[in-house]
Protein backbone atom coordinates (compact mmCIF):
# COMPACT_ATOMS: atom_id res chain seq x y z
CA UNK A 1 -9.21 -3.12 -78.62
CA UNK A 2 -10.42 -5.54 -76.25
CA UNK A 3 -13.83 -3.38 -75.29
CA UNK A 4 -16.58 -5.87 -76.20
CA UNK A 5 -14.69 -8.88 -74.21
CA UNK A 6 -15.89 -7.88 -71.00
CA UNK A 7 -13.67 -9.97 -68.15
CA UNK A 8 -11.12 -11.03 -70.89
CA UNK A 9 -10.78 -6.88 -71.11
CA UNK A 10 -10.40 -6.64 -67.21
CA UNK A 11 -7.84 -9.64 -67.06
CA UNK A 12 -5.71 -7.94 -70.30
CA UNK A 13 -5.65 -4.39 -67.91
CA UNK A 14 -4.87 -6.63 -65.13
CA UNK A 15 -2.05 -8.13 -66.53
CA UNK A 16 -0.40 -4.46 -68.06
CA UNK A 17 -0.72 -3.43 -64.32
CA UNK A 18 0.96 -5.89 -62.97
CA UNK A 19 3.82 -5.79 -65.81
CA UNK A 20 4.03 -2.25 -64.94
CA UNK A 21 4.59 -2.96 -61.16
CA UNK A 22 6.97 -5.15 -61.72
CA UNK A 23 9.43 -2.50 -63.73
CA UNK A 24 8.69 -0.18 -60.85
CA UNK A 25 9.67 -2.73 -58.15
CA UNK A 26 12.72 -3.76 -59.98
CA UNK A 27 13.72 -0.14 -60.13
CA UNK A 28 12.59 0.49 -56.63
CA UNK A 29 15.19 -2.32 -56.10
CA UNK A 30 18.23 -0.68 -57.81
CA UNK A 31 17.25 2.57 -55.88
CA UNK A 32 17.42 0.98 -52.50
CA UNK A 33 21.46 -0.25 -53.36
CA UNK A 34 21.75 3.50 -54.03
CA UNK A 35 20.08 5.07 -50.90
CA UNK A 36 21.65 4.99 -47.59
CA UNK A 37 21.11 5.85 -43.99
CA UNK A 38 23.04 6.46 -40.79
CA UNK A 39 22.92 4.81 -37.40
CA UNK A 40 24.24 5.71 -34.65
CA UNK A 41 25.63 5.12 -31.05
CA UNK A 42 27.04 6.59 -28.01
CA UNK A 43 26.49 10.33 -29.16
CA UNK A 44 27.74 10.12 -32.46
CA UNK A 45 31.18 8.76 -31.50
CA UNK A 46 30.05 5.31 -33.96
CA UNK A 47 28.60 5.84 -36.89
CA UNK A 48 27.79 3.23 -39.57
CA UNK A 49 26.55 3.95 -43.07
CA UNK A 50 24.37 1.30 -44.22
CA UNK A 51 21.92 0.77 -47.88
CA UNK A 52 18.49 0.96 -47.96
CA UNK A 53 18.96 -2.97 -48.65
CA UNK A 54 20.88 -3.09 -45.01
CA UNK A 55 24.28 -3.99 -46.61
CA UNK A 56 26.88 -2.05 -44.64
CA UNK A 57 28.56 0.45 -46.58
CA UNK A 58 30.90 2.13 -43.90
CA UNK A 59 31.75 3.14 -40.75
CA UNK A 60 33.41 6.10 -38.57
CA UNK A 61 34.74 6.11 -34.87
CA UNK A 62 35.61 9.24 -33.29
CA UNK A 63 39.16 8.88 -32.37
CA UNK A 64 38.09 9.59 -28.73
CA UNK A 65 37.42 5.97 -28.59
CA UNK A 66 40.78 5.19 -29.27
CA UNK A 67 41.84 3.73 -25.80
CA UNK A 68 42.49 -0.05 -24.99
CA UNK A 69 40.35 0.01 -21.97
CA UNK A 70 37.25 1.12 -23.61
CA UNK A 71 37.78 -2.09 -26.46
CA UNK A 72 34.24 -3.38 -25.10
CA UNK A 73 32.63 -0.44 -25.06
CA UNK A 74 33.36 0.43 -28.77
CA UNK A 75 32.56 -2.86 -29.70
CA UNK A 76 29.21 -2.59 -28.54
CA UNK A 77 28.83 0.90 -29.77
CA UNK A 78 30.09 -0.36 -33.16
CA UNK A 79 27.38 -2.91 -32.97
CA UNK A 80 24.37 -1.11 -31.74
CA UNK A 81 25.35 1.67 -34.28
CA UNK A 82 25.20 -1.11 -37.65
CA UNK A 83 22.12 -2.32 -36.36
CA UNK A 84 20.64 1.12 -35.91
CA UNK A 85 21.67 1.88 -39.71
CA UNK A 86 20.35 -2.04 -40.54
CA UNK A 87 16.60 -1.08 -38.72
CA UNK A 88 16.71 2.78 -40.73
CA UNK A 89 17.28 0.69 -43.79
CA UNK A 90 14.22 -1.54 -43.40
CA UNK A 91 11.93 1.56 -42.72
CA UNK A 92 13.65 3.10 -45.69
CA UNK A 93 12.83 -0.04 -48.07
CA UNK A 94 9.28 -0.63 -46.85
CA UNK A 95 8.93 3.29 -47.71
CA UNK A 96 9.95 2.99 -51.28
CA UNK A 97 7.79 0.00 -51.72
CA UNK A 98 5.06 1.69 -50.41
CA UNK A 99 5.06 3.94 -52.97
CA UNK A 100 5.35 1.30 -55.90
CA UNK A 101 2.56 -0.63 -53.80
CA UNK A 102 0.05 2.38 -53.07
CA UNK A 103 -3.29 1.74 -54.23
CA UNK A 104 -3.15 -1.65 -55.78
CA UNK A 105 -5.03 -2.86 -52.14
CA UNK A 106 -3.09 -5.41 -50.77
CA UNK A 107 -3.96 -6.92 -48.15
CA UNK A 108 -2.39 -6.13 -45.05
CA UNK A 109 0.78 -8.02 -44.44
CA UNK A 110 1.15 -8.92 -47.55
CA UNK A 111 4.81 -10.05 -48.79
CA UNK A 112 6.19 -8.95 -51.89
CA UNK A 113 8.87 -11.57 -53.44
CA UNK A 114 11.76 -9.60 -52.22
């Protein structure tokens, strides 16, 4: 359609590449609400469940925990275990981008609007 244009031609495939990355990024974006990961501290005893977007989703404590002198403690295991799950969720989200972003050659660092 647009073969004897020359750059206009290049711009119009330009443009239907980056209309197609944006549906993939916006479903990327509904699939990280839907994905989730684990963190964890002390063993296993804390667990929290956390989105690929890093919105906490639950969490578990062994019952083992259960004892008023170890209140601290499980606080900070509660703690380091959401921001385990928070860090597995970042990983997880630059992942799925990565595979909406692969070979478009970004430059490094680059921030998507997200």
């Amino acid at each position: 359609m647009l073969k004897g244009l020359g750059q206009l031609g290049d711009m119009a495939k330009l443009m239907r590449q980056a209309q197609d990355m944006q549906t993939k990024m916006t479903d990327v974006q509904k699939q990280l609400e839907n994905l989730e990961v684990v963190g964890e501290s002390g063993g296993g005893l804390v667990k929290s469940i956390v989105n690929a977007k890093g919105t906490l989703k639950g969490l578990t404590i062994d019952e083992s925990l259960f004892k008023p002198s170890e209140k601290e403690v499980v606080e900070d295991l509660i703690v380091a275990a959401i921001r385990d799950a928070q860090e597995k969720s970042g990983d997880k989200a630059k992942e799925e981008m990565a595979k909406v972003t692969s070979g478009l050659n970004l430059p490094e660092g680059f921030k998507l609007p997200f």
